[in-house]
PDB file of N, CA and C in Angstrom:
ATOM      1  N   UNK A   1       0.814  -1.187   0.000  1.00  0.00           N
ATOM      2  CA  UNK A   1       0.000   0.000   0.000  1.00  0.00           C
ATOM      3  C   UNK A   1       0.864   1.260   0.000  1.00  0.00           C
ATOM      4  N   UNK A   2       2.048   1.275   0.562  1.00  0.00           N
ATOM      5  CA  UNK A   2       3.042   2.403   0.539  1.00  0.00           C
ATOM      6  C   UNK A   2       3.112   2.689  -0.885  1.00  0.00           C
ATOM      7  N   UNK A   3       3.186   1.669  -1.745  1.00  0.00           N
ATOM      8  CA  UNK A   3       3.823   1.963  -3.079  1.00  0.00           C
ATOM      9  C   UNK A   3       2.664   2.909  -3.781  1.00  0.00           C
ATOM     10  N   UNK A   4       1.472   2.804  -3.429  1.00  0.00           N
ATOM     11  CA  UNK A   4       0.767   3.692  -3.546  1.00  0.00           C
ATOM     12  C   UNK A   4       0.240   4.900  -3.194  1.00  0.00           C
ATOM     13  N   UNK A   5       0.132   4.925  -2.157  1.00  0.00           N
ATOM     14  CA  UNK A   5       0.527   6.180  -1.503  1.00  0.00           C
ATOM     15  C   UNK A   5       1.252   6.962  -2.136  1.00  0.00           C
ATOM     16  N   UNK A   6       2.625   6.422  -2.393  1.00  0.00           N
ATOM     17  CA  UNK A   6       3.952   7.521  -2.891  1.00  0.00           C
ATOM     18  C   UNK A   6       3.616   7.994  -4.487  1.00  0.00           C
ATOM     19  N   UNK A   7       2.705   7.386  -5.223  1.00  0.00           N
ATOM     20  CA  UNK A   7       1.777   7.843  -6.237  1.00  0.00           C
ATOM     21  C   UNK A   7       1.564   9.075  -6.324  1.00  0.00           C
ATOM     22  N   UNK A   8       2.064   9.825  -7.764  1.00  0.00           N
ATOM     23  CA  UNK A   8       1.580  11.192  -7.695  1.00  0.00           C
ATOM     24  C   UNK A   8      -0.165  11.725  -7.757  1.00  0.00           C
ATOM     25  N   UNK A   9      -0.459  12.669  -7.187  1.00  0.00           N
ATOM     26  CA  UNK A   9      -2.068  12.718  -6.616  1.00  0.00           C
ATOM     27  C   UNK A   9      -3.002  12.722  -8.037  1.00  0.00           C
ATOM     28  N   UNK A  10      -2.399  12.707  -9.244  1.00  0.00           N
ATOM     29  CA  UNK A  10      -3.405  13.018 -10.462  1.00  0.00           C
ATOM     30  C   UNK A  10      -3.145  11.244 -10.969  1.00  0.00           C
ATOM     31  N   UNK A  11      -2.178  10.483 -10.810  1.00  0.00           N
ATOM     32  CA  UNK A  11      -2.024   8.980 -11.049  1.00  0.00           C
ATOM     33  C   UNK A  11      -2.913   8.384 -10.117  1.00  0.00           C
ATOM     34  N   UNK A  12      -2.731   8.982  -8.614  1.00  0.00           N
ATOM     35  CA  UNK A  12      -3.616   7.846  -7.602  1.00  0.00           C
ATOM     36  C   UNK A  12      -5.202   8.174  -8.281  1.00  0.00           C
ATOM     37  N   UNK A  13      -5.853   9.526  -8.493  1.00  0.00           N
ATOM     38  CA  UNK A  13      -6.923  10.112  -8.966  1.00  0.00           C
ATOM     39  C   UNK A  13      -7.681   8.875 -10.309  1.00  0.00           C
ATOM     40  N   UNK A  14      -6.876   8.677 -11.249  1.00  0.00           N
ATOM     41  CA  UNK A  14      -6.505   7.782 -12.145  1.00  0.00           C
ATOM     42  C   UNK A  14      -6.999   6.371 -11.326  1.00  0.00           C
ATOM     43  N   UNK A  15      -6.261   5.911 -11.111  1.00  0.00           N
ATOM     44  CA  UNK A  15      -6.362   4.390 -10.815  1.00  0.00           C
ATOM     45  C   UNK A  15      -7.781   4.404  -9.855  1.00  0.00           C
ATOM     46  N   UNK A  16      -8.181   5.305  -8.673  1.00  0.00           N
ATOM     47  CA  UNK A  16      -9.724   5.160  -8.369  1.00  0.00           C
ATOM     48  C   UNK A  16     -10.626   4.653  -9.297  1.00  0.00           C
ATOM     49  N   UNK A  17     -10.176   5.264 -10.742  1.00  0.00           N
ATOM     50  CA  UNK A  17     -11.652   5.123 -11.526  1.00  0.00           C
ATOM     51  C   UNK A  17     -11.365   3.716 -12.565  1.00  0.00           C
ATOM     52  N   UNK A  18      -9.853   3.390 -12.283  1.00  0.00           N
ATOM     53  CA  UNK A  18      -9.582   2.391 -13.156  1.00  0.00           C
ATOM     54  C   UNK A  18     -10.124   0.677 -12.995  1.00  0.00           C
ATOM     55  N   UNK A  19     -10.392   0.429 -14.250  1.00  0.00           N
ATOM     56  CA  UNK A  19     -11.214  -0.894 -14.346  1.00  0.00           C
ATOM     57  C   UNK A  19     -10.224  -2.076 -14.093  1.00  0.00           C
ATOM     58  N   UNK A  20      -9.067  -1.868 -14.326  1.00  0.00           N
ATOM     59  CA  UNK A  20      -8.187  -2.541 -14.526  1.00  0.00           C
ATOM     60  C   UNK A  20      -6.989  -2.889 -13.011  1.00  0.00           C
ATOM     61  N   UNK A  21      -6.731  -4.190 -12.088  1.00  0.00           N
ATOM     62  CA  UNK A  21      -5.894  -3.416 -11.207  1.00  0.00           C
ATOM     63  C   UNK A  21      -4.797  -3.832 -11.248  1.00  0.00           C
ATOM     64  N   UNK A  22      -4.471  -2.030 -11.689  1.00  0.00           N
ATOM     65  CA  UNK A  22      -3.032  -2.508 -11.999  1.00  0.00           C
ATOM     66  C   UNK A  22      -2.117  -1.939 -11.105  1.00  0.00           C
ATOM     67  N   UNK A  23      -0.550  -2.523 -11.270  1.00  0.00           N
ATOM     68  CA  UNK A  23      -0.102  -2.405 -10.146  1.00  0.00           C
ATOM     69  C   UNK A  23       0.785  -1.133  -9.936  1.00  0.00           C
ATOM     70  N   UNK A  24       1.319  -0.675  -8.907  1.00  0.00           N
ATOM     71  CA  UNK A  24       1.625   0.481  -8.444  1.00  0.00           C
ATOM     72  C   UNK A  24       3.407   0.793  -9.366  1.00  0.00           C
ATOM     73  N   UNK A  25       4.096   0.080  -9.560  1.00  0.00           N
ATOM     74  CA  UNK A  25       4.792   0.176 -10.379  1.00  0.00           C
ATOM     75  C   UNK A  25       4.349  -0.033 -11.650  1.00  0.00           C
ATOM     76  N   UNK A  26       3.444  -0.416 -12.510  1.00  0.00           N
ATOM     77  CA  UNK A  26       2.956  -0.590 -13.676  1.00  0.00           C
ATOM     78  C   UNK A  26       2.453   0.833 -14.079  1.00  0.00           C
ATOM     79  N   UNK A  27       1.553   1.035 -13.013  1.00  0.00           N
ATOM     80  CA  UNK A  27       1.103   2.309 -13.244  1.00  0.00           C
ATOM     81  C   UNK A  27       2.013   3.500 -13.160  1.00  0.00           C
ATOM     82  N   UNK A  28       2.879   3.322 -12.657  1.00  0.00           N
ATOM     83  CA  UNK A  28       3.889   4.764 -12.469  1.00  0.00           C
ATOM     84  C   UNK A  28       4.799   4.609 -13.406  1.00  0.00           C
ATOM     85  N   UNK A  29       5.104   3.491 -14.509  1.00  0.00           N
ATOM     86  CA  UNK A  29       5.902   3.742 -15.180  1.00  0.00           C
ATOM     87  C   UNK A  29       5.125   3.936 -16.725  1.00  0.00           C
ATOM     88  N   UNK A  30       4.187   3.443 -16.905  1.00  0.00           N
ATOM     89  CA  UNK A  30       3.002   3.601 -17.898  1.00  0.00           C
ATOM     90  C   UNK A  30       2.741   5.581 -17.919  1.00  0.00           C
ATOM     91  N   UNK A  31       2.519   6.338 -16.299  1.00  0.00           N
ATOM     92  CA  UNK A  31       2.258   7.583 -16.124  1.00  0.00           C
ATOM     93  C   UNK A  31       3.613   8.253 -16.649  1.00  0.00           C
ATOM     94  N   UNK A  32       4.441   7.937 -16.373  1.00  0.00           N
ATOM     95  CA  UNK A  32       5.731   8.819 -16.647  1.00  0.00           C
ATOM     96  C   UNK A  32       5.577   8.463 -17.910  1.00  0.00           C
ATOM     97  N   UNK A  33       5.759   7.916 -19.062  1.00  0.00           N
ATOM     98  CA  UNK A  33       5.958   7.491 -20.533  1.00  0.00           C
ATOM     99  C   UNK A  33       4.627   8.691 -20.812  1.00  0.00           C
ATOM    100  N   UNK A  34       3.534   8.456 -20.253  1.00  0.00           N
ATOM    101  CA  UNK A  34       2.758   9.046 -21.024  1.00  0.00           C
ATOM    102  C   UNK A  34       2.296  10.770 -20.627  1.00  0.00           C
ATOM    103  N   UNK A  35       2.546  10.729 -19.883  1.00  0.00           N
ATOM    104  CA  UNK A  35       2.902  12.311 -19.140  1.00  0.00           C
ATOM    105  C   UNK A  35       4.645  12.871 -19.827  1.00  0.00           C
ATOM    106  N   UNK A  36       5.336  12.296 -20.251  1.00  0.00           N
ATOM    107  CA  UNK A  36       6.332  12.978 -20.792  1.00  0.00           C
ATOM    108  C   UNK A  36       5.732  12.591 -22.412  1.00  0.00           C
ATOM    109  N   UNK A  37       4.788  12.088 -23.236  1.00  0.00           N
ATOM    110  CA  UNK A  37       4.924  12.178 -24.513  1.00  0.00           C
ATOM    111  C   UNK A  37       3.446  13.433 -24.778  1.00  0.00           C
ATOM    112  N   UNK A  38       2.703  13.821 -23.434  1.00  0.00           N
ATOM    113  CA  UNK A  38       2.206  14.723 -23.464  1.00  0.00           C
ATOM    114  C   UNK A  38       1.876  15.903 -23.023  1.00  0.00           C
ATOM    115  N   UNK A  39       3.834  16.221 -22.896  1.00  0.00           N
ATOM    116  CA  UNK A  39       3.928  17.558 -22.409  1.00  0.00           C
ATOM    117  C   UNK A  39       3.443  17.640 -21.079  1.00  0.00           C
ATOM    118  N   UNK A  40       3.668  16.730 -20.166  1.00  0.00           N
ATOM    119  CA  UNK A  40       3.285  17.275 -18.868  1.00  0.00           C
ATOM    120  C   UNK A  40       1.359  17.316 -18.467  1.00  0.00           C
ATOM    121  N   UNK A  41       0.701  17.182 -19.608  1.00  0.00           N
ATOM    122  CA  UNK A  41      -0.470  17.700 -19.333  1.00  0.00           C
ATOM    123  C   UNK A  41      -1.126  16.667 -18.580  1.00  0.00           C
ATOM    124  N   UNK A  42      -1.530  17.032 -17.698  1.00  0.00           N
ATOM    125  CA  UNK A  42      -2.157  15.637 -16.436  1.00  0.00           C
ATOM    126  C   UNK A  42      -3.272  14.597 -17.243  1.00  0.00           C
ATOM    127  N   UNK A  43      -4.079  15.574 -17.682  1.00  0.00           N
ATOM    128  CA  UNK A  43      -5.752  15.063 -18.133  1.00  0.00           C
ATOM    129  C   UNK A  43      -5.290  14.108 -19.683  1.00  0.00           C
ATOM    130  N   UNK A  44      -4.411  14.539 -20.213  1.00  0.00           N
ATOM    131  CA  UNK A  44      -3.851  14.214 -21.314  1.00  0.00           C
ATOM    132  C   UNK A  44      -3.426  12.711 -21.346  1.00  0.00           C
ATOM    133  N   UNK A  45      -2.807  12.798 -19.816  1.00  0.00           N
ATOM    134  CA  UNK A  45      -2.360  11.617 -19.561  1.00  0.00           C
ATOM    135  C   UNK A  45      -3.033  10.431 -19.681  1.00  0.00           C
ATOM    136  N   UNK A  46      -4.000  11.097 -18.401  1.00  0.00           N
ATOM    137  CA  UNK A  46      -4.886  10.014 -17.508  1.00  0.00           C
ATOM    138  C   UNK A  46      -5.640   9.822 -18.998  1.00  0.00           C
ATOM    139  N   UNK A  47      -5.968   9.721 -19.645  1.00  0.00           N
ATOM    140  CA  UNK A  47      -7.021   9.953 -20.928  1.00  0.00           C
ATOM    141  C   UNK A  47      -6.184   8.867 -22.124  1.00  0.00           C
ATOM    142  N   UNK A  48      -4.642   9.298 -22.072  1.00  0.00           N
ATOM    143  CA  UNK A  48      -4.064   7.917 -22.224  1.00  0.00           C
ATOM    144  C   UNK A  48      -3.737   6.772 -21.659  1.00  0.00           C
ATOM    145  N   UNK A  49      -3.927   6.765 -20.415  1.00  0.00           N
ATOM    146  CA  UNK A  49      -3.969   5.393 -19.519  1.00  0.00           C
ATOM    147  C   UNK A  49      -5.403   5.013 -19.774  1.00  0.00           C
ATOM    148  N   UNK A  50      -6.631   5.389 -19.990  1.00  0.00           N
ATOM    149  CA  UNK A  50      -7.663   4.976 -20.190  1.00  0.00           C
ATOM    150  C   UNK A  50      -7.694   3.888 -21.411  1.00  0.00           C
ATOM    151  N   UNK A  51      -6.990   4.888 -22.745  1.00  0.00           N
ATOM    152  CA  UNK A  51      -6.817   4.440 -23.735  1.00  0.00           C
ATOM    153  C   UNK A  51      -6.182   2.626 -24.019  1.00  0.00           C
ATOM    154  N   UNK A  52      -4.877   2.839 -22.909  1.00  0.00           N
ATOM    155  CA  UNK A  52      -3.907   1.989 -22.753  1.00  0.00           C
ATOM    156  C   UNK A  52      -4.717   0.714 -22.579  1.00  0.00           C
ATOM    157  N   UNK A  53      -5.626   0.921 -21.383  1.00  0.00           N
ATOM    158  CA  UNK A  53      -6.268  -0.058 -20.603  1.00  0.00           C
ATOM    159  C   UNK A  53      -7.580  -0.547 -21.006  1.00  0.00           C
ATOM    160  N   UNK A  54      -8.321   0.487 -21.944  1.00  0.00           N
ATOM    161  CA  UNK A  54      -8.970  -0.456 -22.616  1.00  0.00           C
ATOM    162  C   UNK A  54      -8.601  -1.208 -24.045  1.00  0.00           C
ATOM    163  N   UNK A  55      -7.240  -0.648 -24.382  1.00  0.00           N
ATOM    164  CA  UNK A  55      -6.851  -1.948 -25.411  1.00  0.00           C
ATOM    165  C   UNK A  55      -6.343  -3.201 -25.299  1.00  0.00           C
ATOM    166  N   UNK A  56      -5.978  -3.268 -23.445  1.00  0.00           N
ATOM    167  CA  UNK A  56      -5.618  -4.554 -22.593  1.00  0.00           C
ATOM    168  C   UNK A  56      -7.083  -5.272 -22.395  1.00  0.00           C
ATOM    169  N   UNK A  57      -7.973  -4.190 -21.976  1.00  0.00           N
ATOM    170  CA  UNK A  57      -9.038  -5.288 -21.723  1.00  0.00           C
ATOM    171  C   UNK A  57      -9.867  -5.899 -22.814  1.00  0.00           C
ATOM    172  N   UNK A  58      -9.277  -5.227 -24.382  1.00  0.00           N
ATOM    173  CA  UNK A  58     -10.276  -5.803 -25.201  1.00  0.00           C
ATOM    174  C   UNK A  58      -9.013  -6.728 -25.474  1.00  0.00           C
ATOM    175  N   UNK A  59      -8.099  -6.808 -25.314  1.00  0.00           N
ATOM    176  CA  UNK A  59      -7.228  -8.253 -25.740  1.00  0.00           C
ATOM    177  C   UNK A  59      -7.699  -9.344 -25.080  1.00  0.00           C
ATOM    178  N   UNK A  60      -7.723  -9.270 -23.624  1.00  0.00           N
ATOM    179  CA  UNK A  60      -7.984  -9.972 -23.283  1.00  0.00           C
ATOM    180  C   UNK A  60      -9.191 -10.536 -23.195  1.00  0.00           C
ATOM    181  N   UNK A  61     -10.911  -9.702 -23.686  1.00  0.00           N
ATOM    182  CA  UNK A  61     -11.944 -10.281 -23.819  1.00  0.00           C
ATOM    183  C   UNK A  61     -11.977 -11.126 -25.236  1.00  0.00           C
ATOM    184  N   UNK A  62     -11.236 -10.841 -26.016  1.00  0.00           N
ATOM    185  CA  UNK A  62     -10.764 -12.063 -27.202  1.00  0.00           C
ATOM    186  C   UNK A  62     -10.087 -13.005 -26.691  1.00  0.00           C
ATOM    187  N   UNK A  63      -8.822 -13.092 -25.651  1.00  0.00           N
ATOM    188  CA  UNK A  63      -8.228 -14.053 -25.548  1.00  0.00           C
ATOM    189  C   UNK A  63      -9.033 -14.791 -24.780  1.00  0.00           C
ATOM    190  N   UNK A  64      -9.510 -14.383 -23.794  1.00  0.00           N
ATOM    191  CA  UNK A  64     -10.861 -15.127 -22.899  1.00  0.00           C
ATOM    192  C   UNK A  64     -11.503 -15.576 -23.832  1.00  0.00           C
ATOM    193  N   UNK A  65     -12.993 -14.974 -24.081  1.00  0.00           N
ATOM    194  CA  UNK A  65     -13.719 -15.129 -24.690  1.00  0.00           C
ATOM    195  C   UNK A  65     -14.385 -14.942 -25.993  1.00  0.00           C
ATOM    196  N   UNK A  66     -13.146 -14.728 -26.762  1.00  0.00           N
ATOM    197  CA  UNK A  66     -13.632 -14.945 -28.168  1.00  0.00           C
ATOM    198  C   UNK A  66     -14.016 -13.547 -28.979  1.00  0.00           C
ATOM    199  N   UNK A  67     -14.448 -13.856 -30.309  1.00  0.00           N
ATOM    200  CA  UNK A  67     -14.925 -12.997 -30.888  1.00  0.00           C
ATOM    201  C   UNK A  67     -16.221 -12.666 -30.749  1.00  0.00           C
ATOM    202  N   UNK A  68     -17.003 -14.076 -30.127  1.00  0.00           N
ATOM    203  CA  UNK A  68     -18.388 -14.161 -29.478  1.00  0.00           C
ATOM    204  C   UNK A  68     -18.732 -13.114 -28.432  1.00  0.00           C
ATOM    205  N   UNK A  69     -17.975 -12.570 -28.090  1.00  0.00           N
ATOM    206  CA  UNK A  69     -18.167 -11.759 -26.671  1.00  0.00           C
ATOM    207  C   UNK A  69     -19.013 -10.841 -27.295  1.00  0.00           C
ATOM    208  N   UNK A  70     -19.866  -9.746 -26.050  1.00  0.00           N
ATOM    209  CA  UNK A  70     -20.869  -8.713 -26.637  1.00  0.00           C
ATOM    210  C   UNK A  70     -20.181  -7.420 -26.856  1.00  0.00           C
ATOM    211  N   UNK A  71     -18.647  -7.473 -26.461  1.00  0.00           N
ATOM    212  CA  UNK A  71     -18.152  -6.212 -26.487  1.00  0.00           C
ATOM    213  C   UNK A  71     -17.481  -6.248 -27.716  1.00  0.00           C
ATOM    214  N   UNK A  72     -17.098  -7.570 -28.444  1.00  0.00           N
ATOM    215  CA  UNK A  72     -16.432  -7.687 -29.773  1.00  0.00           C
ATOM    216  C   UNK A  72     -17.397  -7.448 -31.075  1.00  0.00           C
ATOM    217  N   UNK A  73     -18.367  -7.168 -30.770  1.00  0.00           N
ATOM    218  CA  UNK A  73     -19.748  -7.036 -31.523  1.00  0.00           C
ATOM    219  C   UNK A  73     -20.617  -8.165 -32.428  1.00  0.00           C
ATOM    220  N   UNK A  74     -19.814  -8.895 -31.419  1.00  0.00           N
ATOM    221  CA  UNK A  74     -20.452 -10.462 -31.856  1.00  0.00           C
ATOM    222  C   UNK A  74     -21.223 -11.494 -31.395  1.00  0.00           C
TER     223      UNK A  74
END
């Protein structure tokens, strides 16, 4: 839980709403990559970790469950 804590307050903000749980080093090195390719801008960020994480979770609703799934539009 420390490792989170030490989370900067617009990353911890982030992961509250995140679907995904990911881990406290995953997430802080995912935030730095994407907070330095967008200029610092916080919202910019978090908006690409969204991005990030729902192209993990649609991998994995194919690798789970197929193309059948309702989110694959099938």
């Amino acid at each position: 839980m420390d490792a989170y804590d030490r989370l900067p307050p617009d990353l911890r903000a982030w992961l509250a709403q995140a679907a995904l749980p990911w881990s406290a080093r995953s997430a802080l090195r995912h935030w730095r990559k994407t907070l330095l390719s967008c200029g610092g801008d916080t919202a910019a960020a978090q908006t690409r970790l969204t991005q990030i994480e729902k192209r993990q979770m649609s991998r994995d609703i194919r690798r789970i469950w197929g193309d059948r799934h309702p989110s694959c539009g099938g």
